[in-house]
N, C-alpha and C. Protein backbone atom coordinates (compact mmCIF):
# COMPACT_ATOMS: atom_id res chain seq x y z
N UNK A 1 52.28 66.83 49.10
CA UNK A 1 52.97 65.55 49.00
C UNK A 1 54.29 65.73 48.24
N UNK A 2 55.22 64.97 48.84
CA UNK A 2 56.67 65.34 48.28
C UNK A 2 56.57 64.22 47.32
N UNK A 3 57.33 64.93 45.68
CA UNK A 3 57.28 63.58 44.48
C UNK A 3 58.88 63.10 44.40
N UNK A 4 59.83 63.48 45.11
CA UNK A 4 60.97 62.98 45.24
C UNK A 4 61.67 62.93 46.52
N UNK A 5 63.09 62.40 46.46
CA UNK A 5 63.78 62.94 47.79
C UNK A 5 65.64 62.89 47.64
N UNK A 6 66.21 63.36 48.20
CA UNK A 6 68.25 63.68 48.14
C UNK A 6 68.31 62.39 47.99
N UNK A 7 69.02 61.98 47.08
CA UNK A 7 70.19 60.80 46.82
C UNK A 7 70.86 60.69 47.81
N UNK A 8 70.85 59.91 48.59
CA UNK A 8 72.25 59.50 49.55
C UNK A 8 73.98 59.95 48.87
N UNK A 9 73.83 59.46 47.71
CA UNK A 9 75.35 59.56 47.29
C UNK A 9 75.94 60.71 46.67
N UNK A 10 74.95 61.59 45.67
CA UNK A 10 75.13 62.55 45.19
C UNK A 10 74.76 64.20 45.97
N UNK A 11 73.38 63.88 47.00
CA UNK A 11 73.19 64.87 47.72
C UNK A 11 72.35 65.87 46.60
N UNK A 12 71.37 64.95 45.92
CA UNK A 12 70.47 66.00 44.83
C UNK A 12 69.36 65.55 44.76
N UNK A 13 68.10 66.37 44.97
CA UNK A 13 67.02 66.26 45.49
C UNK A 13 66.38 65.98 43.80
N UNK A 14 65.82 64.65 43.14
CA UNK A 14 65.36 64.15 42.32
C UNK A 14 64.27 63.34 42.51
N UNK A 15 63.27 63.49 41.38
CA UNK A 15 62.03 62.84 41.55
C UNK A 15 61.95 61.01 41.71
N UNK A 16 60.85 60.30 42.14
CA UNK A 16 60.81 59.00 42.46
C UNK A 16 61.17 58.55 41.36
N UNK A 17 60.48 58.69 40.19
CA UNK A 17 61.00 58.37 38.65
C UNK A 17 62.62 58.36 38.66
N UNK A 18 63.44 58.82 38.89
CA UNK A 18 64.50 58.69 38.88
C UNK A 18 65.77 57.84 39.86
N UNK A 19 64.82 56.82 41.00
CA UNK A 19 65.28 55.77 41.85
C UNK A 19 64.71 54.17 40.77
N UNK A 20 65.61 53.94 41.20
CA UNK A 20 64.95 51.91 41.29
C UNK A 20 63.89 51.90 42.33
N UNK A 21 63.10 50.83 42.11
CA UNK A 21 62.03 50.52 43.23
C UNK A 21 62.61 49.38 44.33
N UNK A 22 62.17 49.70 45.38
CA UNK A 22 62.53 48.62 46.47
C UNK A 22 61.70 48.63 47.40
N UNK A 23 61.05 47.58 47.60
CA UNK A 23 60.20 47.41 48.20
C UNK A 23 60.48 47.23 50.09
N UNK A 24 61.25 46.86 50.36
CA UNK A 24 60.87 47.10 51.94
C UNK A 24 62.00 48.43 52.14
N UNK A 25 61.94 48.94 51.90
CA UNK A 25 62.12 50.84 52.43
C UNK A 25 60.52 51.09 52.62
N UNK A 26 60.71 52.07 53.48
CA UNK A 26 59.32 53.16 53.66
C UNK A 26 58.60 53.63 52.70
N UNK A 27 59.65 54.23 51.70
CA UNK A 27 59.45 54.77 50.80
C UNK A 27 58.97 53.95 49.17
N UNK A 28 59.37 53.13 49.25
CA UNK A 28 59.72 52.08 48.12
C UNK A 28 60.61 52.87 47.07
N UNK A 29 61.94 53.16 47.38
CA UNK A 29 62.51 53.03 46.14
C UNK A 29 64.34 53.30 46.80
N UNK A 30 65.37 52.71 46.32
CA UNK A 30 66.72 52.68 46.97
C UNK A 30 66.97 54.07 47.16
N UNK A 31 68.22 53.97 47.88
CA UNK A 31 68.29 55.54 48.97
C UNK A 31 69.27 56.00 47.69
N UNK A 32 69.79 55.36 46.99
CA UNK A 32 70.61 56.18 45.39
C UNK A 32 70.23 56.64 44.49
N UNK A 33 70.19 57.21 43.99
CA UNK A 33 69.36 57.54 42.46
C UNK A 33 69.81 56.27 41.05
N UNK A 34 69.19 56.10 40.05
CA UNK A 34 69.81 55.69 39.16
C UNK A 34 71.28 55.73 38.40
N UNK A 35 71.20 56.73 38.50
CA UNK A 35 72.52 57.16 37.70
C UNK A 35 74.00 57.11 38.87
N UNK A 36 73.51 57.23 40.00
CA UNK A 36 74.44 56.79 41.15
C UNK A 36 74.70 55.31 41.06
N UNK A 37 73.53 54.57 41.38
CA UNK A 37 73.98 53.31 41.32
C UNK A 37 74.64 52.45 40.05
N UNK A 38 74.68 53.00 38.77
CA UNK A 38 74.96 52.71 37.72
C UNK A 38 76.50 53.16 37.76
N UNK A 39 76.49 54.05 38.07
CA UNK A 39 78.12 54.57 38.46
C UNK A 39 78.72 53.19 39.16
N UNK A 40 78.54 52.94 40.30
CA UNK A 40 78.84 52.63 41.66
C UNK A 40 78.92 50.89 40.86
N UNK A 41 78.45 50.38 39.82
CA UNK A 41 78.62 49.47 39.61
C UNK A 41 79.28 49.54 38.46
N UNK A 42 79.61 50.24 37.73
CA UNK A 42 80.77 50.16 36.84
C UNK A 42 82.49 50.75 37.59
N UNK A 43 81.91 50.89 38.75
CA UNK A 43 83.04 50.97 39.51
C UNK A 43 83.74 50.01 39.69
N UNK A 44 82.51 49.39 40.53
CA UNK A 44 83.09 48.15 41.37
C UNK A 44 82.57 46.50 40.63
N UNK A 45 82.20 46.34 38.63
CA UNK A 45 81.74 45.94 38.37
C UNK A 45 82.96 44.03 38.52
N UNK A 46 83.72 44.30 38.36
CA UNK A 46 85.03 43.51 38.73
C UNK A 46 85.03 42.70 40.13
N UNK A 47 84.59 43.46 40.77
CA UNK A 47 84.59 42.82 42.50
C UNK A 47 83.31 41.96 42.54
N UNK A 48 82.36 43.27 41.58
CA UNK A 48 80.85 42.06 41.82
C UNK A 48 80.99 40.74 41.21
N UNK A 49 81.69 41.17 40.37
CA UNK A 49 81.48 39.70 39.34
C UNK A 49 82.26 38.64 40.19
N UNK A 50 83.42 38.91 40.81
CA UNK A 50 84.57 37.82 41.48
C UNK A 50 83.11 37.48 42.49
N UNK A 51 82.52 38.24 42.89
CA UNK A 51 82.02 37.63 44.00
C UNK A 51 80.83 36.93 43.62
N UNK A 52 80.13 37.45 42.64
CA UNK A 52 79.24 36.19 42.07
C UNK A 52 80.02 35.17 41.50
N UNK A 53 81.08 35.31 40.55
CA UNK A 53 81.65 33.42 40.35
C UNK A 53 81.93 32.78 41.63
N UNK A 54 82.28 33.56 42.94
CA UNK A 54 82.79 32.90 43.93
C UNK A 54 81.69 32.16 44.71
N UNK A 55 80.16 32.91 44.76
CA UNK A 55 79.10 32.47 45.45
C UNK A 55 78.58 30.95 44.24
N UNK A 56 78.38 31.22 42.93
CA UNK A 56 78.21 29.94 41.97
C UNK A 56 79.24 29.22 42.59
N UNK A 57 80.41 29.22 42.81
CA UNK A 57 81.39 28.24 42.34
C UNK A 57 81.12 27.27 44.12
N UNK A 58 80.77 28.14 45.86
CA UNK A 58 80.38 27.38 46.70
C UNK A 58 78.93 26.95 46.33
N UNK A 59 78.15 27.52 45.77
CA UNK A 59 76.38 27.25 45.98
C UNK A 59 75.97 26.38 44.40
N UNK A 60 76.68 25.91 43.89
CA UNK A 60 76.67 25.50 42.45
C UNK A 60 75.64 24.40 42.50
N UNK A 61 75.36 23.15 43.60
CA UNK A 61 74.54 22.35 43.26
C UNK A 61 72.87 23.33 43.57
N UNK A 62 73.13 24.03 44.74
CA UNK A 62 71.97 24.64 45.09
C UNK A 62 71.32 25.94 43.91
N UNK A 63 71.97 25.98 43.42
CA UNK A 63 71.91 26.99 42.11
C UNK A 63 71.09 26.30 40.91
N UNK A 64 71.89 25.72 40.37
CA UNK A 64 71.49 24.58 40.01
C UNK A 64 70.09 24.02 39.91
N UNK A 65 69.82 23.39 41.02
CA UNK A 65 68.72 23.24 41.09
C UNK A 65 67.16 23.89 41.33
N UNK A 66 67.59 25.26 41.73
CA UNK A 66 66.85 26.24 41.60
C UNK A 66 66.28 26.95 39.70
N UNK A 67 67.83 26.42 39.05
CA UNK A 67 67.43 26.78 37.81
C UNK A 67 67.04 25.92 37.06
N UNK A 68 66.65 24.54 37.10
CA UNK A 68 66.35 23.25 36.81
C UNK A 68 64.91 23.42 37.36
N UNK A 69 64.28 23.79 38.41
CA UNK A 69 62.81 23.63 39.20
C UNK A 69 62.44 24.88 38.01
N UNK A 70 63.23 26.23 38.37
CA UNK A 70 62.26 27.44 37.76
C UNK A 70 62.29 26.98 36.25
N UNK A 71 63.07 26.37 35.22
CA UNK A 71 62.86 25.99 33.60
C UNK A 71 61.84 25.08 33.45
N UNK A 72 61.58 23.74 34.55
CA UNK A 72 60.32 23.04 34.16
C UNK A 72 59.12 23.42 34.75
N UNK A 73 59.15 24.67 35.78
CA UNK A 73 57.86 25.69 35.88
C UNK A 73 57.82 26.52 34.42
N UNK A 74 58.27 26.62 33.86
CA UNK A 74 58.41 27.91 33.03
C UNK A 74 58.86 27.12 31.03
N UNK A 75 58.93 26.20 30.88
CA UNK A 75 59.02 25.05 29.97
C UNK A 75 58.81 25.89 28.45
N UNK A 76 57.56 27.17 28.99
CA UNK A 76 57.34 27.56 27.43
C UNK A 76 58.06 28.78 27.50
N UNK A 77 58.29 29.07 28.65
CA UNK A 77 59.01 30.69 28.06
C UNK A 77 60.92 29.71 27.60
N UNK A 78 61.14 29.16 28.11
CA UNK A 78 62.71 28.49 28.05
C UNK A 78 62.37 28.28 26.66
N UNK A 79 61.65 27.41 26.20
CA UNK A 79 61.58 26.92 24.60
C UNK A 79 60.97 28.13 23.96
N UNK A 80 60.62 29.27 24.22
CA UNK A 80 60.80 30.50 23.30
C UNK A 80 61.74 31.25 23.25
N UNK A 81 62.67 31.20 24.30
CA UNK A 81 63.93 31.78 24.40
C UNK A 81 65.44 31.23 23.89
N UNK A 82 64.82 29.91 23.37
CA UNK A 82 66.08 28.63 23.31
C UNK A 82 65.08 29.19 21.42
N UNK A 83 64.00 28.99 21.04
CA UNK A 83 63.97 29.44 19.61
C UNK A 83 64.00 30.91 19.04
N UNK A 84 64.28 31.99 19.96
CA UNK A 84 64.56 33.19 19.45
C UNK A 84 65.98 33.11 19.50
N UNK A 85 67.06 32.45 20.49
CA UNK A 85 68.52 32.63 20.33
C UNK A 85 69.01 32.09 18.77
N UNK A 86 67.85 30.76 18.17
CA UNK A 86 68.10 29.88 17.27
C UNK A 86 68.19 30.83 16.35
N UNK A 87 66.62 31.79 16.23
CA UNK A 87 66.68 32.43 15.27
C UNK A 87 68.14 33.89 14.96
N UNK A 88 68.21 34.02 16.21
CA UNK A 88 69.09 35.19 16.43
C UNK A 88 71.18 34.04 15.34
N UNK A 89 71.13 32.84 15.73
CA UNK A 89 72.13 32.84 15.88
C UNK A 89 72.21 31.41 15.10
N UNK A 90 71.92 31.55 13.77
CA UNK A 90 71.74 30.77 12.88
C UNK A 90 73.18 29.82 12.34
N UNK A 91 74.05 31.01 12.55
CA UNK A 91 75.33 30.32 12.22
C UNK A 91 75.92 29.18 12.59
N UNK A 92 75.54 29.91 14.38
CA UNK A 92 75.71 28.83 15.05
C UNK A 92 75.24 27.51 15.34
N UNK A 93 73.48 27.11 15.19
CA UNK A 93 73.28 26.14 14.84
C UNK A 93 73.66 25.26 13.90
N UNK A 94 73.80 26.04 12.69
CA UNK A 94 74.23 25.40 11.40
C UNK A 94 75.83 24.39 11.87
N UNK A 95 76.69 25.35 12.82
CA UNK A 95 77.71 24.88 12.93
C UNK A 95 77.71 23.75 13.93
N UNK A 96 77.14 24.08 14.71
CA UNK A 96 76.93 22.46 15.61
C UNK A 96 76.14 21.63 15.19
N UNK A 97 75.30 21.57 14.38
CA UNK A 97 74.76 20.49 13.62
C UNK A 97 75.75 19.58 12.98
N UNK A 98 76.70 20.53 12.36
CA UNK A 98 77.48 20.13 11.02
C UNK A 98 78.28 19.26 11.90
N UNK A 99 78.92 19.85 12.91
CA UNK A 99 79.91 19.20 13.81
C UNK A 99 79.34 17.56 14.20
N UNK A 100 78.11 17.96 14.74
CA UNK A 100 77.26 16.97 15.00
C UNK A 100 77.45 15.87 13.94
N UNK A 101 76.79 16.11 12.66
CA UNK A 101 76.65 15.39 11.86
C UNK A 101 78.35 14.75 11.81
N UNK A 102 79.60 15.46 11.60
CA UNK A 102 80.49 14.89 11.00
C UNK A 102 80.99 13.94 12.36
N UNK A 103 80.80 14.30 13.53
CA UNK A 103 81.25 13.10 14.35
C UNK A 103 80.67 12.00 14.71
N UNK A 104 79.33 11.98 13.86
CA UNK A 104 78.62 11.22 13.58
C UNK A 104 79.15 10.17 12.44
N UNK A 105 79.93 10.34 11.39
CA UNK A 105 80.25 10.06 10.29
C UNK A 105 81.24 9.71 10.45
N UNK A 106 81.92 10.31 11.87
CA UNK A 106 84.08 9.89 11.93
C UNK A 106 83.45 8.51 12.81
N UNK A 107 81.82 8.81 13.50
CA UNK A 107 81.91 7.39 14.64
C UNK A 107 81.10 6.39 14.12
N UNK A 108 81.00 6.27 12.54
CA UNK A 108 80.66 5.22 11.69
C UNK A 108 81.35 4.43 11.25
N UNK A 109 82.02 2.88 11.69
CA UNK A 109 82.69 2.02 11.09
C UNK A 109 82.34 1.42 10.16
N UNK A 110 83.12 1.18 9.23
CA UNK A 110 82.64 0.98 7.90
C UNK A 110 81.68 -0.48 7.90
N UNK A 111 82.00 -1.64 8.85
CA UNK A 111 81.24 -2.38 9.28
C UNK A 111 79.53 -2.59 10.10
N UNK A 112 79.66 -1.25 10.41
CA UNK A 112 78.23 -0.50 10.88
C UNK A 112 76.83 -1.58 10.06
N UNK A 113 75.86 -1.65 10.51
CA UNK A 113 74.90 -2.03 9.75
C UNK A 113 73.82 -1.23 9.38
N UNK A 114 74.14 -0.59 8.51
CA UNK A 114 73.19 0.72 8.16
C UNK A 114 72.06 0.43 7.89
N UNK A 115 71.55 -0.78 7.43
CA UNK A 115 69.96 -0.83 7.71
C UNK A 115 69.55 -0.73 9.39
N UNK A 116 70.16 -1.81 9.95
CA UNK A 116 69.41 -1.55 11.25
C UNK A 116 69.50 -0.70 12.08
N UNK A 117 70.18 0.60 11.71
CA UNK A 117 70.59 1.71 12.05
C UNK A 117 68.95 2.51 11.46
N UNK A 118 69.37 2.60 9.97
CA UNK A 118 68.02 2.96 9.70
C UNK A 118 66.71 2.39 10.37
N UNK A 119 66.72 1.41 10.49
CA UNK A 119 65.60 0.57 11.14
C UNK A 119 65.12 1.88 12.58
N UNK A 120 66.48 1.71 13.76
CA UNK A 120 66.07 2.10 14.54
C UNK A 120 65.07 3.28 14.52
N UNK A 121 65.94 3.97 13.73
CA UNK A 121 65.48 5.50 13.53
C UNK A 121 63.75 5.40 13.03
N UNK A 122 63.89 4.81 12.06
CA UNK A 122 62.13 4.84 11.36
C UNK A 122 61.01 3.87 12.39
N UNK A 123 61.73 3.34 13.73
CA UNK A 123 61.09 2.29 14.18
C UNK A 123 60.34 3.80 16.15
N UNK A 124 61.37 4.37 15.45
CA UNK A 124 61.24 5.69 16.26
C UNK A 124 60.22 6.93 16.20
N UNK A 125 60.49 6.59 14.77
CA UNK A 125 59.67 7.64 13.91
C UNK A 125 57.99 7.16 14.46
N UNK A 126 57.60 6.18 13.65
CA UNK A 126 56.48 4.95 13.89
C UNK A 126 55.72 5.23 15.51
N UNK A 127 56.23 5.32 16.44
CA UNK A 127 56.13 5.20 17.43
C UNK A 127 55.62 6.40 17.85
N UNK A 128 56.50 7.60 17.42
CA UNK A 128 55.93 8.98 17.98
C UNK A 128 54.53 9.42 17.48
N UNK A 129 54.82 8.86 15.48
CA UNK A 129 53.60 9.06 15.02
C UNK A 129 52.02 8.37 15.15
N UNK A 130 52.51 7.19 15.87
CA UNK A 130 51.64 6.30 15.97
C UNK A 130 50.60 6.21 17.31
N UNK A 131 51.78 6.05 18.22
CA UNK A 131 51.08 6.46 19.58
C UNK A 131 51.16 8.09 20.30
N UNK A 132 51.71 8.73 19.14
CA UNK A 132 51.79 10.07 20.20
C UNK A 132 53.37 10.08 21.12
N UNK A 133 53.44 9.24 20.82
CA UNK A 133 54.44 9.57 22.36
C UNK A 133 55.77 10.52 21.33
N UNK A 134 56.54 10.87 22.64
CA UNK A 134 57.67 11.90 21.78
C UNK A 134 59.14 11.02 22.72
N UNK A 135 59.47 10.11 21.63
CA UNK A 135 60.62 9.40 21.91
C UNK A 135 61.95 9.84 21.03
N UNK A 136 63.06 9.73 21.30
CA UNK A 136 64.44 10.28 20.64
C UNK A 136 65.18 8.64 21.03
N UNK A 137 66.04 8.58 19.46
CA UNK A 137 66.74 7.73 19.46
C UNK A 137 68.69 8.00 20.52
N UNK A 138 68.61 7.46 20.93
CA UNK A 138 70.05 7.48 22.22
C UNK A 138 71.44 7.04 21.86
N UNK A 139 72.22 7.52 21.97
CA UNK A 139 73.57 6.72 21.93
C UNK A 139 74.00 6.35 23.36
N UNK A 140 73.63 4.80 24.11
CA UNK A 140 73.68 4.55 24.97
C UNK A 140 75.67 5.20 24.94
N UNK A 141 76.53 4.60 24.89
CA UNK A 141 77.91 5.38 24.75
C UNK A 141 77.81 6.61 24.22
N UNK A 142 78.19 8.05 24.46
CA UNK A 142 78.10 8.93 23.92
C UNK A 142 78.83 8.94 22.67
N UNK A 143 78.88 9.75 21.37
CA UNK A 143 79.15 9.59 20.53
C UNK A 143 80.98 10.55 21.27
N UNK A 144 80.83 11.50 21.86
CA UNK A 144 81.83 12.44 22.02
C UNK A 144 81.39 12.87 23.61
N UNK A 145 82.04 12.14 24.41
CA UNK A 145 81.39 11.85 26.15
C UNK A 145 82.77 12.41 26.49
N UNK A 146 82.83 12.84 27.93
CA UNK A 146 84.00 12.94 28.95
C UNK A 146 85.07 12.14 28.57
N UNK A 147 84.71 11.42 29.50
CA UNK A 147 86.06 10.21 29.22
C UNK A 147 85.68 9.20 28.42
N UNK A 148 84.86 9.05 27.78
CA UNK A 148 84.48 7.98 26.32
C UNK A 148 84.07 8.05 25.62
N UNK A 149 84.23 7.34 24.21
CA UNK A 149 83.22 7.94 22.92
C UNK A 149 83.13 6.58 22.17
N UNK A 150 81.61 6.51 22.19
CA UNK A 150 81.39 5.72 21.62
C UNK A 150 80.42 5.50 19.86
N UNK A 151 80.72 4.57 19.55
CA UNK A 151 80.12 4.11 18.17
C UNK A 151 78.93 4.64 17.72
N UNK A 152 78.50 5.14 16.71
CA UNK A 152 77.16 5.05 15.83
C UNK A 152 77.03 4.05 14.91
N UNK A 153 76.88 2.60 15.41
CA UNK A 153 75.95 1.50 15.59
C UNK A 153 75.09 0.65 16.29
N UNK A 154 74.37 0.28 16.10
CA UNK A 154 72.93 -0.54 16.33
C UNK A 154 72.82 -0.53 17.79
N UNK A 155 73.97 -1.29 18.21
CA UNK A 155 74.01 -1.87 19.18
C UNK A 155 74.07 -0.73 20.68
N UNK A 156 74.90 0.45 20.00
CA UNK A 156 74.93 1.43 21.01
C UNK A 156 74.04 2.67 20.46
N UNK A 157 72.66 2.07 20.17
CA UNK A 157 71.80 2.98 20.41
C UNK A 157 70.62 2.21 20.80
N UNK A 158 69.29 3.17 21.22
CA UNK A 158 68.27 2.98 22.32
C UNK A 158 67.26 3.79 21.89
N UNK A 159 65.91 3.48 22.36
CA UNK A 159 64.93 4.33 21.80
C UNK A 159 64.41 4.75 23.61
N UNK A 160 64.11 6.01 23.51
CA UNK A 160 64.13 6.26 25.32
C UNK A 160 62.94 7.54 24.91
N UNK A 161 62.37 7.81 26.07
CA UNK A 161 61.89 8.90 26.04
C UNK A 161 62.44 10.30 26.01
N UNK A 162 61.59 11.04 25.18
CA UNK A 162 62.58 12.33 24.83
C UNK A 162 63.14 13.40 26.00
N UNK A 163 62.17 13.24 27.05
CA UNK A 163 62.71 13.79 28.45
C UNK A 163 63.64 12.97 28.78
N UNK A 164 63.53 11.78 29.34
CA UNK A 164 64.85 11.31 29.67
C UNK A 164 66.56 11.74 28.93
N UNK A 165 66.30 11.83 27.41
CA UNK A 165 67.32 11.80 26.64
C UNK A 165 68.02 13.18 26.97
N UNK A 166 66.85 14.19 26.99
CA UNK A 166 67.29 15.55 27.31
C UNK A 166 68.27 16.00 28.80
N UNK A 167 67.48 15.19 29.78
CA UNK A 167 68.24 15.08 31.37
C UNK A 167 69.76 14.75 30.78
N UNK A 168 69.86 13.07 30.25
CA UNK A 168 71.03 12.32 30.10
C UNK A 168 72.02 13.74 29.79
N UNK A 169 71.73 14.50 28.40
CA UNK A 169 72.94 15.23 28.04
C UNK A 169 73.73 14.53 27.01
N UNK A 170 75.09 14.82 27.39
CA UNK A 170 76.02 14.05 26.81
C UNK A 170 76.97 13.11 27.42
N UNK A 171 76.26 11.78 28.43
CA UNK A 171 76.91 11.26 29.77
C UNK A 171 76.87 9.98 29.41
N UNK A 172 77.34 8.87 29.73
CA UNK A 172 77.16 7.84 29.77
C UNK A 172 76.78 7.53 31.80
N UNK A 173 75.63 7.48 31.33
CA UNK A 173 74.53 6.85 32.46
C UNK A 173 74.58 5.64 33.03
N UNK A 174 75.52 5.12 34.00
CA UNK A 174 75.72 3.42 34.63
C UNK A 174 74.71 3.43 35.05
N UNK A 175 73.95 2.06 34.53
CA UNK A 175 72.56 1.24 35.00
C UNK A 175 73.43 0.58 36.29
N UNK A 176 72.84 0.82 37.66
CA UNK A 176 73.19 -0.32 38.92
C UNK A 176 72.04 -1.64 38.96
């Protein structure tokens, strides 16, 4: 039994261990060796890439939604991978929090009613702890949206479910 076979590209007779696997060849494994194809793409690593932004940039909704179906199949590996980046990249949370917090603070008018602000929040709290459910308080206007930004008071916030809030993003959502 033969344990290898010639590289197409190099013309050097190397063991299977030393191909990628591919499954519909005869053989199962690409007609290049490793170290060929690793070449062959730091060659041409420039062209691949134009041509993957070019395939995202026509197939973007269909993409998309392929990676939206496979994250809520897959819910716990995404939220272990979204808390190892956290852990990996601490700075950076710290810094969008902070950001967070301070445009939170620039979109506080001094007229604001900070109890019923507080209210909402602890009326939020109450709710998750009470019935279980896992609700997040909303800034129906985004605080820092596309084309609008709206207030952190009473009135432009909402108690919604925490999935929903997560879909929303950072959008202002027209009710029809």
């Amino acid at each position: 039994m033969i344990d290898g076979k010639i590289c197409s590209r190099c013309k050097v007779f190397k063991l299977f261990s030393d191909y990628a696997k591919r499954s519909n060849t005869k053989i199962g494994v690409q007609p290049k060796c490793k170290t060929c194809l690793s070449e062959l793409y730091y060659e041409n690593r420039e062209k691949i890439r134009a041509r993957q932004k070019e395939y995202y940039k026509n197939n973007k909704e269909k993409l998309d939604a392929i990676n939206i179906k496979w994250a809520a199949a897959n819910r716990d590996k995404v939220n272990k991978n979204i808390k190892k980046w956290k852990e990996k990249n601490k700075e950076l949370v710290y810094f969008y929090t902070a950001t967070r917090r301070a445009r939170k603070k620039n979109a506080t008018p001094a007229w604001a009613d900070m109890d019923r602000i507080k209210y909402t929040y602890a009326h939020c709290h109450w709710l998750n702890k009470t019935f279980g459910h896992n609700m997040h308080v909303d800034h129906i206007v985004p605080l820092n949206g596309k084309n609008v930004c709206g207030l952190h008071v009473h009135t432009n916030l909402q108690i919604i479910p925490a999935e929903e809030n997560l879909k929303k993003h950072n959008k202002l959502l027209v009710q029809e």
